[in-house]
PDB file of N, CA and C in Angstrom:
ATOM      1  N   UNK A   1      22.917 -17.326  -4.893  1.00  0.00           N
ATOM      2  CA  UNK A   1      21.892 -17.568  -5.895  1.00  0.00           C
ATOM      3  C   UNK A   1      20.906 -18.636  -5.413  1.00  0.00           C
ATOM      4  N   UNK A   2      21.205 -19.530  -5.068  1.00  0.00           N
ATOM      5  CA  UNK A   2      20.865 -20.911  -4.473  1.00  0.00           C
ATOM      6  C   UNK A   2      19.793 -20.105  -3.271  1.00  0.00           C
ATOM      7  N   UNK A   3      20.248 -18.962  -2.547  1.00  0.00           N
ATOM      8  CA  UNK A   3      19.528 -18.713  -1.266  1.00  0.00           C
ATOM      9  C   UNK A   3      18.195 -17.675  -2.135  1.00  0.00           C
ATOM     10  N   UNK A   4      18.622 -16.929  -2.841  1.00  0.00           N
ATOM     11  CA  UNK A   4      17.101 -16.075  -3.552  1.00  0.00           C
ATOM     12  C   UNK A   4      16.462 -17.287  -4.438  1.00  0.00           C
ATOM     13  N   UNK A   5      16.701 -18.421  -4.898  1.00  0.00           N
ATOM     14  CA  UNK A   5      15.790 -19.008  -5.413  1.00  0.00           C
ATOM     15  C   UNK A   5      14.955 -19.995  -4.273  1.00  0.00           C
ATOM     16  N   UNK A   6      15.308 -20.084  -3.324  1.00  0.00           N
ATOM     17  CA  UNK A   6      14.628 -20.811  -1.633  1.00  0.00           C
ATOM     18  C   UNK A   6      13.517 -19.297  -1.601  1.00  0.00           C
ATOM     19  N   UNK A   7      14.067 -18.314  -1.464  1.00  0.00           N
ATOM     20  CA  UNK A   7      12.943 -17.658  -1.129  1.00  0.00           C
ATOM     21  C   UNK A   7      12.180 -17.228  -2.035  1.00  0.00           C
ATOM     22  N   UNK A   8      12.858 -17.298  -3.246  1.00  0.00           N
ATOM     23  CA  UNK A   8      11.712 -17.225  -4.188  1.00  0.00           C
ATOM     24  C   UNK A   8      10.243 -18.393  -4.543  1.00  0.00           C
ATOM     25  N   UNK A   9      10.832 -19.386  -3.896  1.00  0.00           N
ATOM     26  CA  UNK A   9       9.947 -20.720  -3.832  1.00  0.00           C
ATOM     27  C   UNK A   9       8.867 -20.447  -2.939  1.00  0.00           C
ATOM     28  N   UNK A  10       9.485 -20.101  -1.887  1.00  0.00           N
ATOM     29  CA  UNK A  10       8.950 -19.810  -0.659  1.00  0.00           C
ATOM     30  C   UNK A  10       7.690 -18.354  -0.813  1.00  0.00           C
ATOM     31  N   UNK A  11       8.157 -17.876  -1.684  1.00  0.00           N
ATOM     32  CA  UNK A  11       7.217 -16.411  -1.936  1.00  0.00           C
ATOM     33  C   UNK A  11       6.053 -17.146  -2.778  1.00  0.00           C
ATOM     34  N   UNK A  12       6.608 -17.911  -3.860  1.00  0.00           N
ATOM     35  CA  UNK A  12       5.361 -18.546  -4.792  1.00  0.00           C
ATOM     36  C   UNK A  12       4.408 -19.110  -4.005  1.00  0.00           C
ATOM     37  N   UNK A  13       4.438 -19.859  -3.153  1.00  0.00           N
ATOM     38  CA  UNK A  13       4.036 -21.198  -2.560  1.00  0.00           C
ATOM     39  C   UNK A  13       2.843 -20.205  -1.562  1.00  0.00           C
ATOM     40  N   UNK A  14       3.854 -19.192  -0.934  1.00  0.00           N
ATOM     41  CA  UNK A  14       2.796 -18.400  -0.291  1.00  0.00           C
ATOM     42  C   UNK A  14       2.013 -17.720  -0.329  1.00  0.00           C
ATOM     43  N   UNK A  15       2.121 -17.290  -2.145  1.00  0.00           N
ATOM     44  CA  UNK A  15       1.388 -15.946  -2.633  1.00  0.00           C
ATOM     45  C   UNK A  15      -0.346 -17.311  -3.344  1.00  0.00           C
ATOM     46  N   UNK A  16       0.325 -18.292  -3.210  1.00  0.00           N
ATOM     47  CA  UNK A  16      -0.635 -19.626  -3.272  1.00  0.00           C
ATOM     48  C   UNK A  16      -1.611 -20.323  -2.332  1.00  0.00           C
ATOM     49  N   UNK A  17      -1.138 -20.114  -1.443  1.00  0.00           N
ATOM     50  CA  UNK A  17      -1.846 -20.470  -0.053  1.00  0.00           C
ATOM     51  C   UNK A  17      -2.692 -19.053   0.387  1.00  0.00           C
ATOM     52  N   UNK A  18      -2.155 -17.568  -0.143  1.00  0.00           N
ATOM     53  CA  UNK A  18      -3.071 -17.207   0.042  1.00  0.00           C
ATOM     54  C   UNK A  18      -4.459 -16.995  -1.024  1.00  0.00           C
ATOM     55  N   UNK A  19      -4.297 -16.909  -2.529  1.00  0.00           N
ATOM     56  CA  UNK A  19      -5.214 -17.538  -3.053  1.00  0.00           C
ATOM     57  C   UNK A  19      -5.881 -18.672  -2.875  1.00  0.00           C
ATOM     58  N   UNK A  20      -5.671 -19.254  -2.411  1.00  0.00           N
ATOM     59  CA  UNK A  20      -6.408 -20.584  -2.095  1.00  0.00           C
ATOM     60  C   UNK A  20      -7.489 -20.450  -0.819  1.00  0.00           C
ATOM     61  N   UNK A  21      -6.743 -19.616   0.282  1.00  0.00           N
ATOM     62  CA  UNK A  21      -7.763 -19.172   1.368  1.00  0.00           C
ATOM     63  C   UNK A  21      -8.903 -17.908   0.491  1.00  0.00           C
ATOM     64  N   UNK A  22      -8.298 -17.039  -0.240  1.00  0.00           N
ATOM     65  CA  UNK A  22      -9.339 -16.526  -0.794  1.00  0.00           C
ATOM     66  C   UNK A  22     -10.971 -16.839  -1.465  1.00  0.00           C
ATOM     67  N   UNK A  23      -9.959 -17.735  -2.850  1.00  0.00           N
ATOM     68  CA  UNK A  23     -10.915 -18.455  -2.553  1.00  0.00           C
ATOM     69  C   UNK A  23     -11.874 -19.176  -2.181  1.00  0.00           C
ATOM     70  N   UNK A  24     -11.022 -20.005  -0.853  1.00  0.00           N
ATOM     71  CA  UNK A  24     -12.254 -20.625   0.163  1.00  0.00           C
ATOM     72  C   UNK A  24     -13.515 -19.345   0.641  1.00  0.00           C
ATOM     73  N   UNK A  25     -12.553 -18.196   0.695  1.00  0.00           N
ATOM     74  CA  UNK A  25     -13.229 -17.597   1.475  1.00  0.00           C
ATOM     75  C   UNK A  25     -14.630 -16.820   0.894  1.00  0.00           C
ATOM     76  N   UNK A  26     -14.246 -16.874  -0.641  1.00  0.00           N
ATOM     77  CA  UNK A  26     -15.492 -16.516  -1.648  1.00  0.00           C
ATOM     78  C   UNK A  26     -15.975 -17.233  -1.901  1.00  0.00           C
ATOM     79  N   UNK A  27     -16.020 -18.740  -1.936  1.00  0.00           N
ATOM     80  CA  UNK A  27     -16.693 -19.667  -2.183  1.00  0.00           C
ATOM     81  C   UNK A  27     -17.462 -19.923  -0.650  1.00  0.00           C
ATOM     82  N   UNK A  28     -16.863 -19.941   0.608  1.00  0.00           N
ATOM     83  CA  UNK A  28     -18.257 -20.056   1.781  1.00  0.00           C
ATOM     84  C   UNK A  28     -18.715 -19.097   2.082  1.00  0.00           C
ATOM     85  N   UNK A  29     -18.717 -17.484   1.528  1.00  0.00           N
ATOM     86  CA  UNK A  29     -19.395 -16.597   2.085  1.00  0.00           C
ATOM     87  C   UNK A  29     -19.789 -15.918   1.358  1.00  0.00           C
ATOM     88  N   UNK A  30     -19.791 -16.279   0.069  1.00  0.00           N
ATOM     89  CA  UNK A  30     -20.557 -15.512  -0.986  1.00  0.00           C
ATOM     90  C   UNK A  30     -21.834 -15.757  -1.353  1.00  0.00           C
ATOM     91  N   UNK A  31     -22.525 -15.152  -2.301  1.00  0.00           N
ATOM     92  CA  UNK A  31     -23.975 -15.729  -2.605  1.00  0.00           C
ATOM     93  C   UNK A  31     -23.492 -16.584  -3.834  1.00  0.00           C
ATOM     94  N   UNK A  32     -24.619 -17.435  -3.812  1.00  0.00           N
ATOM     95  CA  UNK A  32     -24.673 -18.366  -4.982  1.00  0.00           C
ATOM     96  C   UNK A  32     -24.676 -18.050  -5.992  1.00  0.00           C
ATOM     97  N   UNK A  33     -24.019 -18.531  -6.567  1.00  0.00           N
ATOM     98  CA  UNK A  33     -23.863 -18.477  -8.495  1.00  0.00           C
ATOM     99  C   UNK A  33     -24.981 -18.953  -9.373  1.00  0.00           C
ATOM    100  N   UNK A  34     -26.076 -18.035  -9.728  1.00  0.00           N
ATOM    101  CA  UNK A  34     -27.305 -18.371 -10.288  1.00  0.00           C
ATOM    102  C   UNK A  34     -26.729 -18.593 -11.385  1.00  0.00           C
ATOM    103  N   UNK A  35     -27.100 -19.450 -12.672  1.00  0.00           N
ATOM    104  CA  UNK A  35     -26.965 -19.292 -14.075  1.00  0.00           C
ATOM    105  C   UNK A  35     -27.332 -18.033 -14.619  1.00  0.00           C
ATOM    106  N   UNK A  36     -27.301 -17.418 -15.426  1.00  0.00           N
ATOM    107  CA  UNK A  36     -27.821 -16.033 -16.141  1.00  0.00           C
ATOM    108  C   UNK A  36     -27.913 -14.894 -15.605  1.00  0.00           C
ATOM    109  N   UNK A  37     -27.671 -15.340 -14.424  1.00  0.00           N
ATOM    110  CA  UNK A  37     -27.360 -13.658 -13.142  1.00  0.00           C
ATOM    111  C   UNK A  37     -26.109 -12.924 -13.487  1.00  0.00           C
ATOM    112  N   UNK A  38     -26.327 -11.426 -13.682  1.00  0.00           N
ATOM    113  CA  UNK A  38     -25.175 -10.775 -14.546  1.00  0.00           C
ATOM    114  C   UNK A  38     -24.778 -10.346 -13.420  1.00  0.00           C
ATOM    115  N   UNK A  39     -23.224 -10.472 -13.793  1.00  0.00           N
ATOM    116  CA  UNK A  39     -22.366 -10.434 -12.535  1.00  0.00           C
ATOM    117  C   UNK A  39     -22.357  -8.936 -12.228  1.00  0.00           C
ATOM    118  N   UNK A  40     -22.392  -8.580 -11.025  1.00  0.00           N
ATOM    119  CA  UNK A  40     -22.103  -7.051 -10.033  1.00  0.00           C
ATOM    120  C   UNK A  40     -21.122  -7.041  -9.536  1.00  0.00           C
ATOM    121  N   UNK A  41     -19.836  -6.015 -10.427  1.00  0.00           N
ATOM    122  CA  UNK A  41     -18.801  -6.308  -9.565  1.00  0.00           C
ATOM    123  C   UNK A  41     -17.986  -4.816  -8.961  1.00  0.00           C
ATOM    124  N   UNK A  42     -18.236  -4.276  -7.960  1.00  0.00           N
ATOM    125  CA  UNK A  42     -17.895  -2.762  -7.579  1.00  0.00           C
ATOM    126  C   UNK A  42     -18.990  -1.592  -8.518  1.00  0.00           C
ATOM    127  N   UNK A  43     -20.146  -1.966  -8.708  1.00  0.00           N
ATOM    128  CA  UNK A  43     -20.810  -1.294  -8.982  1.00  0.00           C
ATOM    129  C   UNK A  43     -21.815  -0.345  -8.182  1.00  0.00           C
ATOM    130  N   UNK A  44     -21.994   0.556  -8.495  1.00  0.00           N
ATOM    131  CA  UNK A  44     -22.641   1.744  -7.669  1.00  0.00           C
ATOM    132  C   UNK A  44     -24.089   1.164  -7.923  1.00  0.00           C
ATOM    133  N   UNK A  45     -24.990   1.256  -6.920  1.00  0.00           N
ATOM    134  CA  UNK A  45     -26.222   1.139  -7.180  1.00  0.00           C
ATOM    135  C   UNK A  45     -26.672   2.975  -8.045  1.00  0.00           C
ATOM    136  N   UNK A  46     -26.548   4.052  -7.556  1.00  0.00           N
ATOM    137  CA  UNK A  46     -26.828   5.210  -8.434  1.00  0.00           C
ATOM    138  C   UNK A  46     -26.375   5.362  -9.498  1.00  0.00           C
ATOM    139  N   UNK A  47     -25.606   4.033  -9.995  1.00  0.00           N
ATOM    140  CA  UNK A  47     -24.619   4.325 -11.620  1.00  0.00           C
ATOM    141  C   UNK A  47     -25.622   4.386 -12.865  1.00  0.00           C
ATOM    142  N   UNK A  48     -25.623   4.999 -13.561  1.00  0.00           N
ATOM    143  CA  UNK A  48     -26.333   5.580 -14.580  1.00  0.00           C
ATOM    144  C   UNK A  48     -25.984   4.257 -15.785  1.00  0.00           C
ATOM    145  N   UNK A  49     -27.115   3.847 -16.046  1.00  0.00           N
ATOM    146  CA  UNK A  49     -26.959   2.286 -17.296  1.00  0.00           C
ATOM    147  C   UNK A  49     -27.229   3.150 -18.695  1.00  0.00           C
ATOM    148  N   UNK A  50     -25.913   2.647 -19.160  1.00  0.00           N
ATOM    149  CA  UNK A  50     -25.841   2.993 -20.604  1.00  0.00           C
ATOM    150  C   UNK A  50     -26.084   2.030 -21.335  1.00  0.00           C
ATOM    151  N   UNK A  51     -26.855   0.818 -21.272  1.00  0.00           N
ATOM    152  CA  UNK A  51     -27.560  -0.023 -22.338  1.00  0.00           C
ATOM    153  C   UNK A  51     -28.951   0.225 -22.780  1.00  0.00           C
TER     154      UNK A  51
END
């Protein structure tokens, strides 16, 4: 029991470090976060706007 909760630590910690590089990695290579700019997220440029 003692040994699946080590690797369960070990899984958290890492599933953490890689969010954390993610993040870095959207925060230095993304575009800037304008105020009032509506977010685009997997959107088709030919997608048909239903507003």
């Amino acid at each position: 029991m003692k040994r699946v909760a080590t690797w369960a630590f070990y899984a958290v910690g890492a599933l953490a470090i890689v969010y954390l590089a993610l993040y870095a990695y959207a925060m230095f290579s993304g575009s800037p976060i304008v105020p009032g700019d509506p977010i685009h997220i997997f959107r088709k440029p030919d997608a048909p706007s239903y507003s």
